[in-house]
C-alpha atoms as a PDB file:
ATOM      1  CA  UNK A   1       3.114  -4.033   8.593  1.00  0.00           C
ATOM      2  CA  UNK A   2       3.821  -2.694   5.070  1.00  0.00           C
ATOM      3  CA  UNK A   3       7.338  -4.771   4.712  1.00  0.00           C
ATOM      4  CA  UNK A   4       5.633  -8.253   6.931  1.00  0.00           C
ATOM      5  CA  UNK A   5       2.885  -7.704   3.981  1.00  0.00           C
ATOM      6  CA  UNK A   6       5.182  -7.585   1.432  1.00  0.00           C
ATOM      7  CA  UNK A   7       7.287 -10.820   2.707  1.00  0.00           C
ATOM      8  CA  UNK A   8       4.060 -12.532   3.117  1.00  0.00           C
ATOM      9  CA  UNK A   9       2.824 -12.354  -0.447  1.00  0.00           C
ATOM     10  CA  UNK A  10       6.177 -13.414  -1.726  1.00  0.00           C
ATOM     11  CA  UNK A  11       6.392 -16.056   0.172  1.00  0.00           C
ATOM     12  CA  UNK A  12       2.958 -17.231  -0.618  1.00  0.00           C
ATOM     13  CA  UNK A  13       3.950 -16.416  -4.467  1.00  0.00           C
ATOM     14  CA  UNK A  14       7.303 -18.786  -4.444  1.00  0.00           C
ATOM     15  CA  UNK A  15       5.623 -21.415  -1.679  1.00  0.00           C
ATOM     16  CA  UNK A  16       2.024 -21.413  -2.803  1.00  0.00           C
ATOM     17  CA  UNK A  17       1.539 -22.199   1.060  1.00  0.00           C
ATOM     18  CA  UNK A  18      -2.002 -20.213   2.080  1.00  0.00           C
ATOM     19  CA  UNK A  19      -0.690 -19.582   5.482  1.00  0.00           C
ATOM     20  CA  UNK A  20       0.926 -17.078   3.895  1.00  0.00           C
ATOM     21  CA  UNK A  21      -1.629 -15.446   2.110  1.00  0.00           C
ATOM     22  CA  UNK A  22      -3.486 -15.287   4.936  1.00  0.00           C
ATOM     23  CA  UNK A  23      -1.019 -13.402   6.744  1.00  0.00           C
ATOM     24  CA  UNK A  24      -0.684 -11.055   4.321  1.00  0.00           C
ATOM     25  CA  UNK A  25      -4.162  -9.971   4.534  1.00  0.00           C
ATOM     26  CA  UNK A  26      -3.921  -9.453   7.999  1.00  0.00           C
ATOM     27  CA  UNK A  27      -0.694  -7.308   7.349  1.00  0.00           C
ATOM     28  CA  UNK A  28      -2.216  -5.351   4.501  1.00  0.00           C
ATOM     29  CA  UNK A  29      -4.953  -4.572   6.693  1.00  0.00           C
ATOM     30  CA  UNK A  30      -3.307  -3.192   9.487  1.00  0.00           C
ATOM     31  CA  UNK A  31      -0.805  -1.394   6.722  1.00  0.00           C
ATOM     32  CA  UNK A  32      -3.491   0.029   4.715  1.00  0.00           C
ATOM     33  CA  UNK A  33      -6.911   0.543   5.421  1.00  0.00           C
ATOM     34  CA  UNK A  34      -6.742   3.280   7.588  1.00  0.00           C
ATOM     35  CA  UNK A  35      -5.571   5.256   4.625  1.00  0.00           C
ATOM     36  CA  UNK A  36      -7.434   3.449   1.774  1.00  0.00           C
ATOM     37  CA  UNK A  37     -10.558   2.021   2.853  1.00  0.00           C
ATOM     38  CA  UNK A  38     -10.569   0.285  -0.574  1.00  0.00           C
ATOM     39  CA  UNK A  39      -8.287  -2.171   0.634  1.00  0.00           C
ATOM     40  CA  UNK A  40     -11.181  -4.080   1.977  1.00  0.00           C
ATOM     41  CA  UNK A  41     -11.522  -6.128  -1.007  1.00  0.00           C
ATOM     42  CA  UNK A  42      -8.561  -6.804  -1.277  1.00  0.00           C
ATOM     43  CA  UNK A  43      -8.196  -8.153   2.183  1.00  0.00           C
ATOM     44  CA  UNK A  44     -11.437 -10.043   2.052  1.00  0.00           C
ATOM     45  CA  UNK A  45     -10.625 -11.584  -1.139  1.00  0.00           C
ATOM     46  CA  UNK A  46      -6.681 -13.410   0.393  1.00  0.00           C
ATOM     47  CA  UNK A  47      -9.152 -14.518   3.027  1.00  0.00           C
ATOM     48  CA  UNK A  48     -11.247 -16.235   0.641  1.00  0.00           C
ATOM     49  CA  UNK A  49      -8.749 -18.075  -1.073  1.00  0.00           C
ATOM     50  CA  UNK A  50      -7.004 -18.877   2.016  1.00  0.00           C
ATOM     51  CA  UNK A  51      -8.901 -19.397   5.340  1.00  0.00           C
ATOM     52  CA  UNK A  52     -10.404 -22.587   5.014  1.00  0.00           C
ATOM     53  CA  UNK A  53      -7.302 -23.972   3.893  1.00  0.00           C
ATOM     54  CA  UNK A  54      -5.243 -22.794   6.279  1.00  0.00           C
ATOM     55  CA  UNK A  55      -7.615 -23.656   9.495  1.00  0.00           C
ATOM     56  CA  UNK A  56      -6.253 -21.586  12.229  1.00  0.00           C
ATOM     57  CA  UNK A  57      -8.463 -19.884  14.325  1.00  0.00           C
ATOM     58  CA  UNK A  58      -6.968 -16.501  14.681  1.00  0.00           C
ATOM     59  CA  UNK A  59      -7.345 -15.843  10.575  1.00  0.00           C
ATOM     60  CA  UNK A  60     -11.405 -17.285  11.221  1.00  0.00           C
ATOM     61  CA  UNK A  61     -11.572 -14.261  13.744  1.00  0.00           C
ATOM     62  CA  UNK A  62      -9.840 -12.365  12.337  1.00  0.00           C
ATOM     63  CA  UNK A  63     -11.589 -12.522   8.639  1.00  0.00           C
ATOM     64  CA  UNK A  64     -15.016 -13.099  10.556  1.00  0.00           C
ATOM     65  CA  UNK A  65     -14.209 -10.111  12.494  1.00  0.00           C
ATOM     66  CA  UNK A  66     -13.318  -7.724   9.817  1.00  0.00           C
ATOM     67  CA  UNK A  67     -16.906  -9.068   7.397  1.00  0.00           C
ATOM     68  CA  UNK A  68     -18.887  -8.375  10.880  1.00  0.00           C
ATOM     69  CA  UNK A  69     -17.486  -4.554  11.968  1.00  0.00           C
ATOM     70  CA  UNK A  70     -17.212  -3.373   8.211  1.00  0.00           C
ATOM     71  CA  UNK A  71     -21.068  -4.510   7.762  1.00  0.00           C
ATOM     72  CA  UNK A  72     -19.517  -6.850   4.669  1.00  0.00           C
ATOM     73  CA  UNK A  73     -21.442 -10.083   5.177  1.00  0.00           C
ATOM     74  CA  UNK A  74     -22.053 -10.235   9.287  1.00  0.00           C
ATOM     75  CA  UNK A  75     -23.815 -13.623   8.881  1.00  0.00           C
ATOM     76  CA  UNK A  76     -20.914 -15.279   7.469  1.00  0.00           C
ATOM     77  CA  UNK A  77     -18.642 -13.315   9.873  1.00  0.00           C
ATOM     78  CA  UNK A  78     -20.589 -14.825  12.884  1.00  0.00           C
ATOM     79  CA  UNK A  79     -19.821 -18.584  11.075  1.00  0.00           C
ATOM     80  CA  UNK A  80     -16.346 -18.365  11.014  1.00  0.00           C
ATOM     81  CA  UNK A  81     -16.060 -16.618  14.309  1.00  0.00           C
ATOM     82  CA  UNK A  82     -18.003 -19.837  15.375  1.00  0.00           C
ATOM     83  CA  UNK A  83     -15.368 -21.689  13.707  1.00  0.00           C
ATOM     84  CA  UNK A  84     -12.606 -20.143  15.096  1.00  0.00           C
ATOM     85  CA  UNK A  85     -14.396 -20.781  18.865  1.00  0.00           C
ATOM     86  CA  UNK A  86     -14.687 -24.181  18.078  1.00  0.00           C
ATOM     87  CA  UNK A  87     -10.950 -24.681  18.500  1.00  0.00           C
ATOM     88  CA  UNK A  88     -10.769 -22.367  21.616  1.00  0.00           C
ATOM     89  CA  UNK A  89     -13.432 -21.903  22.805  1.00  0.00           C
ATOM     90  CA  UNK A  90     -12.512 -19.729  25.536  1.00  0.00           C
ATOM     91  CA  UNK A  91     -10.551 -17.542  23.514  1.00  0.00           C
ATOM     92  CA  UNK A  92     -12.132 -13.725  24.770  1.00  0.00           C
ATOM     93  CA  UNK A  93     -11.292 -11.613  21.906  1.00  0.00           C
ATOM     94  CA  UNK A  94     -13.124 -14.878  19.609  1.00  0.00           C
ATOM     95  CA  UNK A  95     -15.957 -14.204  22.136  1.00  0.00           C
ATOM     96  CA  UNK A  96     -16.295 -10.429  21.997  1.00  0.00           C
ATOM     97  CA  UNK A  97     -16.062 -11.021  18.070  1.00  0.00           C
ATOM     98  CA  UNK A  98     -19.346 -12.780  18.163  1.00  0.00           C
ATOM     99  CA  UNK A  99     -21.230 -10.602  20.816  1.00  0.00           C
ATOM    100  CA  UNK A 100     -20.013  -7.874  17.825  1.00  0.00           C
ATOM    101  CA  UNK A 101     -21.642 -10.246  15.372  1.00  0.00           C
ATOM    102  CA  UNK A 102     -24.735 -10.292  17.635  1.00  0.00           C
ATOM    103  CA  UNK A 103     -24.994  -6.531  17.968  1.00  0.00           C
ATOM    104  CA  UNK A 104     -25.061  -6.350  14.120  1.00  0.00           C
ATOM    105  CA  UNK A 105     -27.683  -8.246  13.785  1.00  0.00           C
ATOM    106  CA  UNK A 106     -29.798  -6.745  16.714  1.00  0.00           C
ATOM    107  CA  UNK A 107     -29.316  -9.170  18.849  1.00  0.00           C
ATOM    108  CA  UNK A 108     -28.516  -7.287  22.087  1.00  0.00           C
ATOM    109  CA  UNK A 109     -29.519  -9.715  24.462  1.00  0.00           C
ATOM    110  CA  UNK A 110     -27.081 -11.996  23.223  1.00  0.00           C
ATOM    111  CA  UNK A 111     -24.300  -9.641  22.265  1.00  0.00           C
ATOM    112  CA  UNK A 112     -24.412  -8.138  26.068  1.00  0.00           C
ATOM    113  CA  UNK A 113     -24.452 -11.867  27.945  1.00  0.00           C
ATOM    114  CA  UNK A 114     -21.350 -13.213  26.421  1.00  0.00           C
ATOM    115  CA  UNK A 115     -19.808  -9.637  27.240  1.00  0.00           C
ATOM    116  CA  UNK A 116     -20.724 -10.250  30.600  1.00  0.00           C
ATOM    117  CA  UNK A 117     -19.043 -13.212  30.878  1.00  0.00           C
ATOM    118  CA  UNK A 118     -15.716 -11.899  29.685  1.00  0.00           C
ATOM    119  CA  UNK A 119     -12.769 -11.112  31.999  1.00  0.00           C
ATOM    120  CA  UNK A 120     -10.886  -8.710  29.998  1.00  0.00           C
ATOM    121  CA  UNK A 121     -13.278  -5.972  29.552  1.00  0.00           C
ATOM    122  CA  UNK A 122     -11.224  -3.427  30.556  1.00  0.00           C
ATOM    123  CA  UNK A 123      -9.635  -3.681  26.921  1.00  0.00           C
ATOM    124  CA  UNK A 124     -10.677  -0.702  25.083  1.00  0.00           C
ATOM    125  CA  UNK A 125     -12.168  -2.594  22.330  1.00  0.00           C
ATOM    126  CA  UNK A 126     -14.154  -4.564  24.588  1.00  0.00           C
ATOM    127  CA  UNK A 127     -15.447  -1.366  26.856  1.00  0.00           C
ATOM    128  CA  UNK A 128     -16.547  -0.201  23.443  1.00  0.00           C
ATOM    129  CA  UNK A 129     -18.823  -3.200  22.301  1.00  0.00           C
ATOM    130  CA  UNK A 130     -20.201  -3.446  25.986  1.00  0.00           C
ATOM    131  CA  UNK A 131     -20.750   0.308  25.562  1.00  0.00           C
ATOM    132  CA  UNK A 132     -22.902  -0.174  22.622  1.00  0.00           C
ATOM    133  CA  UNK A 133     -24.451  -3.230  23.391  1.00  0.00           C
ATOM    134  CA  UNK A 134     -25.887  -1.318  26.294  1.00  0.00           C
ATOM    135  CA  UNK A 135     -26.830   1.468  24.323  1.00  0.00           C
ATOM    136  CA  UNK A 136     -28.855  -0.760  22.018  1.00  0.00           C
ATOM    137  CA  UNK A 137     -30.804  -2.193  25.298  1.00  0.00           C
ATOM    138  CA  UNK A 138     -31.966   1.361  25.841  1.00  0.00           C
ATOM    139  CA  UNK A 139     -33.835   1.595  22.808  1.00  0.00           C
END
């Protein structure tokens, strides 16, 4: 991820293309966070300049995603997870995104019926949220 992160950015540098950018956030992310939390803002901020401009739903999830788990800004995450379910709409891992955005907000109810409806929720990610959601329910 380090060296696709690297690319990325310099291609984005010499092209000015925001495709680019985009992808390096997601590549810095998956590079660097784990280590240095920090990176956050970093990430956040190529999204900002890029996203919209770029208008592919995989960096909507993927930004909405990332504002929604880290507790960032989970209304705006649920927006352009909406976004990004707008162009697939089917799309489960878009889906589970905004049951996440859901649970943030306390919106169990919600969160747990569109995690019903999902097919893959045998992937670990998924199990987790449905986990939670379920928990929440309890209270």
């Amino acid at each position: 991820y380090k060296k696709a992160e690297k690319i990325a950015l310099e291609l984005y540098k010499e092209s000015k293309k925001p495709f680019y950018l985009a992808d390096s956030a997601v590549y810095l992310y998956e590079a660097e966070y784990k280590k240095n939390p920090k990176v956050l803002k970093e990430v956040i901020d190529r999204f900002e300049k890029s996203v919209s401009k770029v208008d592919k739903p995989v960096f909507y999830n993927y930004n909405g995603y990332l504002l929604i788990d880290h507790d960032t800004d989970v209304k705006k995450g649920i927006k352009l997870v909406k976004k990004a379910l707008k162009k697939k709409p089917k799309d489960e891992y878009y889906l589970d995104s905004l049951a996440w955005g859901y649970y943030k907000l306390g919106k169990c109810k919600e969160a747990l019926k569109i995690l019903e409806g999902l097919k893959d929720k045998e992937q670990e990610e998924m199990k987790e949220h449905i986990n939670k959601v379920k928990e929440c329910l309890k209270r």
